[in-house]
C-alpha atoms as a PDB file:
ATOM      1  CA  UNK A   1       3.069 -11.904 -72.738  1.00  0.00           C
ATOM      2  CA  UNK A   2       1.241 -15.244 -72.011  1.00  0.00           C
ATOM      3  CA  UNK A   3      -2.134 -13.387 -72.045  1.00  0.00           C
ATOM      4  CA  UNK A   4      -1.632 -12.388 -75.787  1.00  0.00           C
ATOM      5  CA  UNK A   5       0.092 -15.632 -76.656  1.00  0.00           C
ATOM      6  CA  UNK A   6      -3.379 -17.463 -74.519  1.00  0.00           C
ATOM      7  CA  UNK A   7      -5.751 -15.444 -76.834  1.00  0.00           C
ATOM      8  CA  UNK A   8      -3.927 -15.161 -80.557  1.00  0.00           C
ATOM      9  CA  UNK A   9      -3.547 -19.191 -80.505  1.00  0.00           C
ATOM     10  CA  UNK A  10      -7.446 -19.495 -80.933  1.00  0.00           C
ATOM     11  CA  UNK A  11      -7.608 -16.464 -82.999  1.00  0.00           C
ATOM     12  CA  UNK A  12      -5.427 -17.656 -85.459  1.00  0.00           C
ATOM     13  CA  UNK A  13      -7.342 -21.047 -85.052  1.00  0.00           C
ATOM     14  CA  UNK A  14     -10.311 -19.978 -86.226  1.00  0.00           C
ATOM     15  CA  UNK A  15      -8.704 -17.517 -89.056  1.00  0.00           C
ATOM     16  CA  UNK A  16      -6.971 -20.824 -90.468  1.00  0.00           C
ATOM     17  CA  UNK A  17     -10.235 -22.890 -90.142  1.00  0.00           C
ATOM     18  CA  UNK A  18     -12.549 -20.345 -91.817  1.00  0.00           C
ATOM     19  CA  UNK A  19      -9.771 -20.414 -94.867  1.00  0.00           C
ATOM     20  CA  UNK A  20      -8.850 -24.227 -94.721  1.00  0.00           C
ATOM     21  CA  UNK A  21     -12.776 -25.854 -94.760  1.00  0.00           C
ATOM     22  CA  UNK A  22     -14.046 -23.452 -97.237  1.00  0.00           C
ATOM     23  CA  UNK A  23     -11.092 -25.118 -99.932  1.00  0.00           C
ATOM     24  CA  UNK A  24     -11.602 -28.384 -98.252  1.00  0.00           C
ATOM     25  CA  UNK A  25     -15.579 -28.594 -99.301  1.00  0.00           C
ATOM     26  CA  UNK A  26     -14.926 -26.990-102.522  1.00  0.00           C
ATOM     27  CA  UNK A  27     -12.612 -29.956-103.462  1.00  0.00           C
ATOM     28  CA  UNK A  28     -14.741 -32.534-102.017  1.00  0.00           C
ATOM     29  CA  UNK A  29     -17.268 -31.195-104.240  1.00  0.00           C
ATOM     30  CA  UNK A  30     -15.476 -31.035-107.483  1.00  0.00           C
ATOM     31  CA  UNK A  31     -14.485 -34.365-106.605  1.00  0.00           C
ATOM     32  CA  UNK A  32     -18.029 -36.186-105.808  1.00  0.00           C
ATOM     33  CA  UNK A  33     -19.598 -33.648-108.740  1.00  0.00           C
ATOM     34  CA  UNK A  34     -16.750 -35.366-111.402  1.00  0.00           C
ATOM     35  CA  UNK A  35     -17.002 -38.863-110.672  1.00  0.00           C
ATOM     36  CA  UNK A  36     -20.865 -38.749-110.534  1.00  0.00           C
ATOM     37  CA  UNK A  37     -20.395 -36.717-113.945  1.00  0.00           C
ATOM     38  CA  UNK A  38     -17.670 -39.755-114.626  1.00  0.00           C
ATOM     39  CA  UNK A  39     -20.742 -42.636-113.839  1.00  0.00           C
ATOM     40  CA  UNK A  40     -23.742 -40.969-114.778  1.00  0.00           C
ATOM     41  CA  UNK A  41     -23.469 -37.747-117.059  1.00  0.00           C
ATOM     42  CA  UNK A  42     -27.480 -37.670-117.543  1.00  0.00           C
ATOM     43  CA  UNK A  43     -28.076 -37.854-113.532  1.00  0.00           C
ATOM     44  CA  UNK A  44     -25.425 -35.734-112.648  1.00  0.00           C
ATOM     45  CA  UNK A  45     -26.879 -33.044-115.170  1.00  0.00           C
ATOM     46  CA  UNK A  46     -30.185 -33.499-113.634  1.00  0.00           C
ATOM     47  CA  UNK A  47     -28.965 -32.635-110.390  1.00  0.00           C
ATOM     48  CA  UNK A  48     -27.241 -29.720-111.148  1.00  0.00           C
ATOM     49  CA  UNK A  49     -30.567 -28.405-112.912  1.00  0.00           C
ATOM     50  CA  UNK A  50     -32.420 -29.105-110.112  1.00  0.00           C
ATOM     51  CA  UNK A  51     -29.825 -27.437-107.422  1.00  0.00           C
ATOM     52  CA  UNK A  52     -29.744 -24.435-109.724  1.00  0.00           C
ATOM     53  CA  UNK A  53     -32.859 -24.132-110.106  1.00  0.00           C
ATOM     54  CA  UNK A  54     -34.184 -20.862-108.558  1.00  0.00           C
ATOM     55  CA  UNK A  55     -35.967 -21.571-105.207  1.00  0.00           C
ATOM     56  CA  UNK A  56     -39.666 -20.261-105.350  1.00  0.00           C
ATOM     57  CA  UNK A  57     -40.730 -18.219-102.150  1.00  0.00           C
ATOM     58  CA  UNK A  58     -43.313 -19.934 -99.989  1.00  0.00           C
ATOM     59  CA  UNK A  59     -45.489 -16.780-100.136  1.00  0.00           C
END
């Protein structure tokens, strides 16, 4: 029984972490995205037209 408990503990470790920071960057970007949209509407729509902006191949 120790073996299983010594290998689900980092399992579910890692299955908390992969849902946990995917939520946590989301809100850390809603939050920097609306108060730059709060300080500077123009420059904050710039930005988002430039990260949207399809990425031309190199070739």
């Amino acid at each position: 029984m120790p073996i299983v408990h010594a290998e689900a503990e980092p399992v579910g470790g890692f299955v908390g972490t992969s849902i946990s920071e995917p939520i946590l960057q989301a809100g850390v970007l809603a939050v920097v995205g609306s108060y730059m949209i709060y300080l500077q509407p123009f420059l904050a729509l710039a930005v988002a037209a430039r990260i949207l902006q399809p990425v031309k191949s190199l070739t």
